[in-house]
Protein backbone atom coordinates (compact mmCIF):
# COMPACT_ATOMS: atom_id res chain seq x y z
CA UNK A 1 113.75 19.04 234.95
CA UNK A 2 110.87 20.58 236.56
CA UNK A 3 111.42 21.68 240.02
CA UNK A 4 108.02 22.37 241.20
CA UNK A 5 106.22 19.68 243.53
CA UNK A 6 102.96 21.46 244.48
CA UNK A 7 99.89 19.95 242.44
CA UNK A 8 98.70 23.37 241.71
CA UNK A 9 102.03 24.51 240.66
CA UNK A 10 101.98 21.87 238.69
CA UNK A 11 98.62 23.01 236.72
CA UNK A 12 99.91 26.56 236.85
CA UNK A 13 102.86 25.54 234.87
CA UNK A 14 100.51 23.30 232.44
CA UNK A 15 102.09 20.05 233.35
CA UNK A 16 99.06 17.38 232.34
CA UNK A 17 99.19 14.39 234.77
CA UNK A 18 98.28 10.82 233.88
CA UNK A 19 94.96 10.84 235.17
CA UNK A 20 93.83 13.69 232.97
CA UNK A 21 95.74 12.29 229.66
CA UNK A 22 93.69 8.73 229.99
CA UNK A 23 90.02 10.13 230.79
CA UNK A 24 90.33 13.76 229.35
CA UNK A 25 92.36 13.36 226.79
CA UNK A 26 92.59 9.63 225.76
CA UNK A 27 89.15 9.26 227.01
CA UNK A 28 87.44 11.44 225.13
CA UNK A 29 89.37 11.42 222.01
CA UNK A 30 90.13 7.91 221.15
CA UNK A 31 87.89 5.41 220.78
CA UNK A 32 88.78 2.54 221.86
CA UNK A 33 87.88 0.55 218.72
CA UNK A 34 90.26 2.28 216.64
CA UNK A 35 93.31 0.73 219.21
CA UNK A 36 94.38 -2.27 217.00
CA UNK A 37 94.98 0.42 213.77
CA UNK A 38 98.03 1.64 215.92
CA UNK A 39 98.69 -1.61 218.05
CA UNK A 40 99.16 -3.61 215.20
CA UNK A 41 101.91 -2.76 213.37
CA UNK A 42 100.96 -4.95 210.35
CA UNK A 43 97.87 -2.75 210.62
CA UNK A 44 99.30 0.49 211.13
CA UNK A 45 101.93 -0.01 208.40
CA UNK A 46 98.95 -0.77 205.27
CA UNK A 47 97.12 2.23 206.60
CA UNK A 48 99.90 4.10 206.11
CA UNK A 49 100.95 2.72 202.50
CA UNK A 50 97.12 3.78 201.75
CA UNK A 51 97.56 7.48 202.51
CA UNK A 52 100.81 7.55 201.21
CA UNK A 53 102.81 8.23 203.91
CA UNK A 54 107.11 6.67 203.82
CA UNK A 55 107.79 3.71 206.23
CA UNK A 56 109.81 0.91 205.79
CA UNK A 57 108.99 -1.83 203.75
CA UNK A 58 107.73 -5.28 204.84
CA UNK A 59 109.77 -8.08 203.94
CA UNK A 60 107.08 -10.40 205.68
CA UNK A 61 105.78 -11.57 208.93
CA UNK A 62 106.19 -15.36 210.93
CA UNK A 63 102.82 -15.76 213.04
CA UNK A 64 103.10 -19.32 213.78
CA UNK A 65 105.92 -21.48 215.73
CA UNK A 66 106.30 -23.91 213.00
CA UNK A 67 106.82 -21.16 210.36
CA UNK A 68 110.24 -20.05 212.76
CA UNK A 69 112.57 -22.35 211.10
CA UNK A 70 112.28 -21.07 207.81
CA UNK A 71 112.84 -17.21 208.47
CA UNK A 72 116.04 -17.76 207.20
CA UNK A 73 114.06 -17.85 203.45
CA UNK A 74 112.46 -14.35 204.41
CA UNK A 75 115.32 -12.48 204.30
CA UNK A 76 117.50 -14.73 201.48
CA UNK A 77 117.58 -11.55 199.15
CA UNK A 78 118.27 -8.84 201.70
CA UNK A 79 122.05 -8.08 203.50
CA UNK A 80 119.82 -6.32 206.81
CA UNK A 81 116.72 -6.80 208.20
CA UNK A 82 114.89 -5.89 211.26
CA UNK A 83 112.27 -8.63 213.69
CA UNK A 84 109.97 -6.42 215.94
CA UNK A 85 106.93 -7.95 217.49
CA UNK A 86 103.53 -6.71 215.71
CA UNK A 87 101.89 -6.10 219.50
CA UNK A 88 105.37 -4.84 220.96
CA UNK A 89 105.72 -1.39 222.82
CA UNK A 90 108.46 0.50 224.33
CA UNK A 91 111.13 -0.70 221.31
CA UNK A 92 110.79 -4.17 223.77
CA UNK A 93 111.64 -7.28 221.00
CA UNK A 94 112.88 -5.32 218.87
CA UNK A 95 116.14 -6.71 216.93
CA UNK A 96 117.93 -5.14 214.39
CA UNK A 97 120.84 -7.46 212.23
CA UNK A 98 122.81 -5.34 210.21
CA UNK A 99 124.81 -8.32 208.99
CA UNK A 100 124.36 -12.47 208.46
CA UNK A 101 125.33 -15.76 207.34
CA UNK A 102 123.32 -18.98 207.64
CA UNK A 103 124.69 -18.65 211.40
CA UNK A 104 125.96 -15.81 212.43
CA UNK A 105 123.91 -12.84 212.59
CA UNK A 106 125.24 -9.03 213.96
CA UNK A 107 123.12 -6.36 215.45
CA UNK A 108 123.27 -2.53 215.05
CA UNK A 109 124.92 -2.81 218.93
CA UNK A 110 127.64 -5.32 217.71
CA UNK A 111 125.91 -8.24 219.27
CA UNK A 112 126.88 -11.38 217.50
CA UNK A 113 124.26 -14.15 217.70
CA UNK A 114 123.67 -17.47 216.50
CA UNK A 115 121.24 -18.92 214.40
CA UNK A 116 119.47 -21.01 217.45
CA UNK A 117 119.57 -17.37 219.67
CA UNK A 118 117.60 -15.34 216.50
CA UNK A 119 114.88 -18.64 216.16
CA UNK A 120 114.49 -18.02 219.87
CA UNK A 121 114.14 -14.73 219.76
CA UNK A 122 111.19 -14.76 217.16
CA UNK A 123 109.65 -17.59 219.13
CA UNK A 124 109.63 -15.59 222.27
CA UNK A 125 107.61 -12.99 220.01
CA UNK A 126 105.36 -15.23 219.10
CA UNK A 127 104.47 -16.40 222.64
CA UNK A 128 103.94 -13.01 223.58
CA UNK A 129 106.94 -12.43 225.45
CA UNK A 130 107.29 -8.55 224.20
CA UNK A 131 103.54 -8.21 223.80
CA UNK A 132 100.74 -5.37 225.55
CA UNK A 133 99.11 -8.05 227.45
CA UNK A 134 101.35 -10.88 227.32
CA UNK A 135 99.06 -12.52 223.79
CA UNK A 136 100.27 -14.41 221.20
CA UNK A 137 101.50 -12.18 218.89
CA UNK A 138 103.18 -12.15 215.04
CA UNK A 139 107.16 -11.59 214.28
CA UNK A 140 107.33 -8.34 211.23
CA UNK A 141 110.12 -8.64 209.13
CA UNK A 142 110.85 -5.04 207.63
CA UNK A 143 113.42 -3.07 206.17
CA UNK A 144 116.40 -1.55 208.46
CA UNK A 145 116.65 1.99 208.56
CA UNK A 146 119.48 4.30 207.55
CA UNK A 147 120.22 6.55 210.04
CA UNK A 148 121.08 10.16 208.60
CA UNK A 149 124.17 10.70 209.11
CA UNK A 150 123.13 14.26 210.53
CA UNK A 151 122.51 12.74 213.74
CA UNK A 152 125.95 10.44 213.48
CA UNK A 153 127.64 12.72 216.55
CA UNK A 154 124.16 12.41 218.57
CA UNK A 155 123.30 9.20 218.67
CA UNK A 156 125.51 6.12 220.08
CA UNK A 157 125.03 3.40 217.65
CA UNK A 158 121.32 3.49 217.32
CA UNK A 159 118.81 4.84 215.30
CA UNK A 160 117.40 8.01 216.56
CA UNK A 161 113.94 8.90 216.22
CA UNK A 162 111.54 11.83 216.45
CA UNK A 163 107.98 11.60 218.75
CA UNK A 164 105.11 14.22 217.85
CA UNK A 165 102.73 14.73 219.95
CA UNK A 166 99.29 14.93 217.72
CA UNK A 167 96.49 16.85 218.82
CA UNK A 168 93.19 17.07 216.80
CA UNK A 169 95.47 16.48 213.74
CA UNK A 170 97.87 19.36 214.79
CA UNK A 171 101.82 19.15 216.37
CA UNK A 172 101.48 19.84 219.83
CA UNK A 173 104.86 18.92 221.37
CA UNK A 174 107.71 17.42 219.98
CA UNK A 175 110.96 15.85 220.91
CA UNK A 176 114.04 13.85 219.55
CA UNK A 177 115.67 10.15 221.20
CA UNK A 178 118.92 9.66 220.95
CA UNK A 179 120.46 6.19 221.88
CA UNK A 180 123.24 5.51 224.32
CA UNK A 181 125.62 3.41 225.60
CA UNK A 182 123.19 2.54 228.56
CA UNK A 183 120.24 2.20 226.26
CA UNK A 184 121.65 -0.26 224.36
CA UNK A 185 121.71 1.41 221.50
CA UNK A 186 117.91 2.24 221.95
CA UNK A 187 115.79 5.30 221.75
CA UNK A 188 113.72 4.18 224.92
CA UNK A 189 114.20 7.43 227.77
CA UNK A 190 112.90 4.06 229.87
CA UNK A 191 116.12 2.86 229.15
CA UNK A 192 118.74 5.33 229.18
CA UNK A 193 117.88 7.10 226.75
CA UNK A 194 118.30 10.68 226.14
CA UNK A 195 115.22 12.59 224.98
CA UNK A 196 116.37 16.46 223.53
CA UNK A 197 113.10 18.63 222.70
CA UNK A 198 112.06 20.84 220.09
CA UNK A 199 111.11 23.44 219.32
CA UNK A 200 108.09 22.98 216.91
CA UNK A 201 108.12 25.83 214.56
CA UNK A 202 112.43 25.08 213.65
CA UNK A 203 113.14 21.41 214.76
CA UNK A 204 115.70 22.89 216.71
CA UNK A 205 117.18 21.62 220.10
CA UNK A 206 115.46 23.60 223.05
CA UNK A 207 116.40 21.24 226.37
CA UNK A 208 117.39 18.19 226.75
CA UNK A 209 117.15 15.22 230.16
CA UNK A 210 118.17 11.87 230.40
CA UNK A 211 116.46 9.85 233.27
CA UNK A 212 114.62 12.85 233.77
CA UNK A 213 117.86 15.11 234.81
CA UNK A 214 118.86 18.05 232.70
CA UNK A 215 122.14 18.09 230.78
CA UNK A 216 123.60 19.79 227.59
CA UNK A 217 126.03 16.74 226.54
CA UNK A 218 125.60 13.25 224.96
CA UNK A 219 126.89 11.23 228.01
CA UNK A 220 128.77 9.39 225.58
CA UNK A 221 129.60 11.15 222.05
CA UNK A 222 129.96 14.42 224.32
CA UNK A 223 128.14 16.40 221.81
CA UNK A 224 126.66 19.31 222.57
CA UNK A 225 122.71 18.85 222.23
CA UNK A 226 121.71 22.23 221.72
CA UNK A 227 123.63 21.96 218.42
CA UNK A 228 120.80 19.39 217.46
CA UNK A 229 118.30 20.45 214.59
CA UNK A 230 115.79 17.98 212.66
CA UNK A 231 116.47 18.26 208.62
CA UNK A 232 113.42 18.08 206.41
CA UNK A 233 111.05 18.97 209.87
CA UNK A 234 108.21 20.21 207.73
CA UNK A 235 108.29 16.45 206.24
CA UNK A 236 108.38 15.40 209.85
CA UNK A 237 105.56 17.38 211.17
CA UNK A 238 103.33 16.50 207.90
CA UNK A 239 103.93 12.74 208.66
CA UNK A 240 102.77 13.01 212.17
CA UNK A 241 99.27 14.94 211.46
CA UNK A 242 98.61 12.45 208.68
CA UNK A 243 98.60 9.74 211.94
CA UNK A 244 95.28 11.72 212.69
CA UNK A 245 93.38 11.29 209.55
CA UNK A 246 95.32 7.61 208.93
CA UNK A 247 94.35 6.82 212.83
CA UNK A 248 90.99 8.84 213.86
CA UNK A 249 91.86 8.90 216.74
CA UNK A 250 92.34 12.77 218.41
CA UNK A 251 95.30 11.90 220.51
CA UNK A 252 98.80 10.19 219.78
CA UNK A 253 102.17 9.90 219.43
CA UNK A 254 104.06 9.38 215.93
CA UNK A 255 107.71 7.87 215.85
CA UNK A 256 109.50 9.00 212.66
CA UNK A 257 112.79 8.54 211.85
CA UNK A 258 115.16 9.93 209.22
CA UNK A 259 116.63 7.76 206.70
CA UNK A 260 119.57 8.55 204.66
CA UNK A 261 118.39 7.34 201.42
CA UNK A 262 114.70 7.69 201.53
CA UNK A 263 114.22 10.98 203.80
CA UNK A 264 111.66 11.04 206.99
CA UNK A 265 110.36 7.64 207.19
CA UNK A 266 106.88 6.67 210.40
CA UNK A 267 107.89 3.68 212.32
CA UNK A 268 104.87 3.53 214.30
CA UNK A 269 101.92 5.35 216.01
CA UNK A 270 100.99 5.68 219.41
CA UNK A 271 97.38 5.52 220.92
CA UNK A 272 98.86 6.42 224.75
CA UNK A 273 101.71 8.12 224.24
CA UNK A 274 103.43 8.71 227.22
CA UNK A 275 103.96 12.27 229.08
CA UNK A 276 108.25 12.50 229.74
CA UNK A 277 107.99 14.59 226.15
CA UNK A 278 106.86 17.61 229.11
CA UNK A 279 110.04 16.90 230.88
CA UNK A 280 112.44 16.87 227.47
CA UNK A 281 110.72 20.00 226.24
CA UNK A 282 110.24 22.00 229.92
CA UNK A 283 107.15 22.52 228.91
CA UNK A 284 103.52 21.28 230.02
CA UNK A 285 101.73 19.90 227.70
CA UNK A 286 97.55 21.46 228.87
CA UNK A 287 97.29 24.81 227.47
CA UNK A 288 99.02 23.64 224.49
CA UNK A 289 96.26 21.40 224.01
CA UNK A 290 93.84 23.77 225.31
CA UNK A 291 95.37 26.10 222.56
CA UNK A 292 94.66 24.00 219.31
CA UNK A 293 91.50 23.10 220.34
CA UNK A 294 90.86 26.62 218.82
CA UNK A 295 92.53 25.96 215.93
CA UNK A 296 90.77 25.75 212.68
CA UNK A 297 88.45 22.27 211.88
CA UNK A 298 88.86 20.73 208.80
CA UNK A 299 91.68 21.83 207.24
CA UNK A 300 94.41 18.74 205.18
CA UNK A 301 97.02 17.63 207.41
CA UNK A 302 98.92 20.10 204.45
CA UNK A 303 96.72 23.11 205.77
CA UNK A 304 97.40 22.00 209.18
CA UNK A 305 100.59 22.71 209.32
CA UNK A 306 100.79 25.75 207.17
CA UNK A 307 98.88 27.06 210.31
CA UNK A 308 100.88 25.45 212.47
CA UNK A 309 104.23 26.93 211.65
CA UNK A 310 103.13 30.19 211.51
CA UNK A 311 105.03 31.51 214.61
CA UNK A 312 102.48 33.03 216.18
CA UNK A 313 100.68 29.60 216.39
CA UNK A 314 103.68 27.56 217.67
């Protein structure tokens, strides 16, 4: 964790504060009409089947209260399925059933729930309950993912997932979540998580915090993080700066994850991605930015990052 507390220690060290991500950096670089491409995950997920990039598939979405009671006939032909709330943020809503019957359903943290508690649960997502803003939103049906087993030692239970920092269509920080027994099974730092960054040229494991607080071991596998390195992280990377031409806009965050069948897979994209990926990585996030905006213009996400991982450009 960073121990320095003076503001212009701060800016020394590059740290970028919130006030200078939303009107320098969000401000400038994301309009604000291109918001619902990346808000809406129903959205976010055809864009993404248009430029060919992996995600999971779409079994189908509920985005009335009457259409609750037959969700059942969604997901007739499929042995796991995931709800998650089109408008959702912060993995809030989301539930994962890795196992039914016509009234019994079990979730990736060993939860068993009944029938009545899932129809509630996708009518709360409908109200808005999990939504930015509290607005009626739409239930998504999709695919579950499976988790590599690379990470099986890393991660308790959940699903771990990857956030890259996108600048101007280039990698500018990234960093790995890994799920614990506090989190629920989640890969929300908010939560518990742990977040373990990377280094961007190698995928590899350079620091690692949980509530913001250093530490080298998986509070509950015991695993030693720096251990950790990202399989197939040119895939990962290319993903991520294919959220800029997908998006437009200049600045966000791509989740990825790695499945075990189908490789690195984008969950979703980010128009405000948050700033604790400075804190994972021990690293400020400014003159990196500062840095690629003298990067090339123009280039394919491809080009990109050929540039990119070019250690001198890292």
């Amino acid at each position: 964790m960073f121990k320095f507390i003076l503001p212009h220690t701060l800016h020394k060290a590059g740290i970028l504060g919130m006030n200078y991500r939303n009107y320098e950096i969000i401000g400038k670089n994301n309009p604000r009409h291109l918001y619902p491409l990346v808000d809406d995950k129903v959205q976010t997920k055809q864009l993404a089947i248009q430029v060919g990039i992996n995600t999971p598939e779409l079994i189908g979405v509920i985005d009335a209260q009457f259409k609750v009671k037959n969700f059942l006939a969604l997901v007739k032909e499929k042995k796991e399925f995931v709800i998650k709330p089109a408008h959702g943020s912060g993995g809030k809503g989301v539930l994962v059933i890795k196992k039914f019957t016509q009234n019994y359903f079990r979730t990736a943290s060993e939860r068993v729930l009944t029938y009545n508690q899932v129809y509630q649960h996708i009518s709360n997502i409908l109200s808005g309950l999990y939504s930015l803003g509290g607005r009626n939103d739409v239930a998504l049906f999709e695919e579950m993912v499976h988790f590599s087993t690379n990470f099986n030692r890393y991660s308790y239970r959940g699903i771990p997932d990857v956030r890259v920092i996108v600048y101007k269509g280039y990698p500018a920080l990234a960093m790995m979540r890994l799920a614990t027994r506090e989190s629920g099974g989640r890969a929300n730092l908010h939560q518990g998580a742990v977040g373990v960054g990377l280094d961007i040229l190698t995928g590899k494991a350079i620091a690692a915090v949980q509530h913001n607080r250093p530490l080298i071991r998986h509070p509950d596998t015991h695993v030693d993080l720096m251990g950790l390195q990202v399989p197939f992280w040119k895939e990962h990377l290319l993903i991520a700066a294919k959220g800029y031409e997908m998006s437009g806009l200049g600045y966000l965050g791509a989740d990825i994850v790695l499945d075990q069948f189908q490789g690195p897979m984008m969950l979703e994209l980010n128009a405000r991605p948050g700033l604790a990926i400075q804190i994972a990585n021990q690293k400020g996030l400014y003159h990196r930015l500062k840095e690629i905006e003298t990067f090339p213009k123009n280039l394919t996400p491809e080009e990109r990052i050929e540039y990119v991982l070019t250690p001198q450009k890292a």
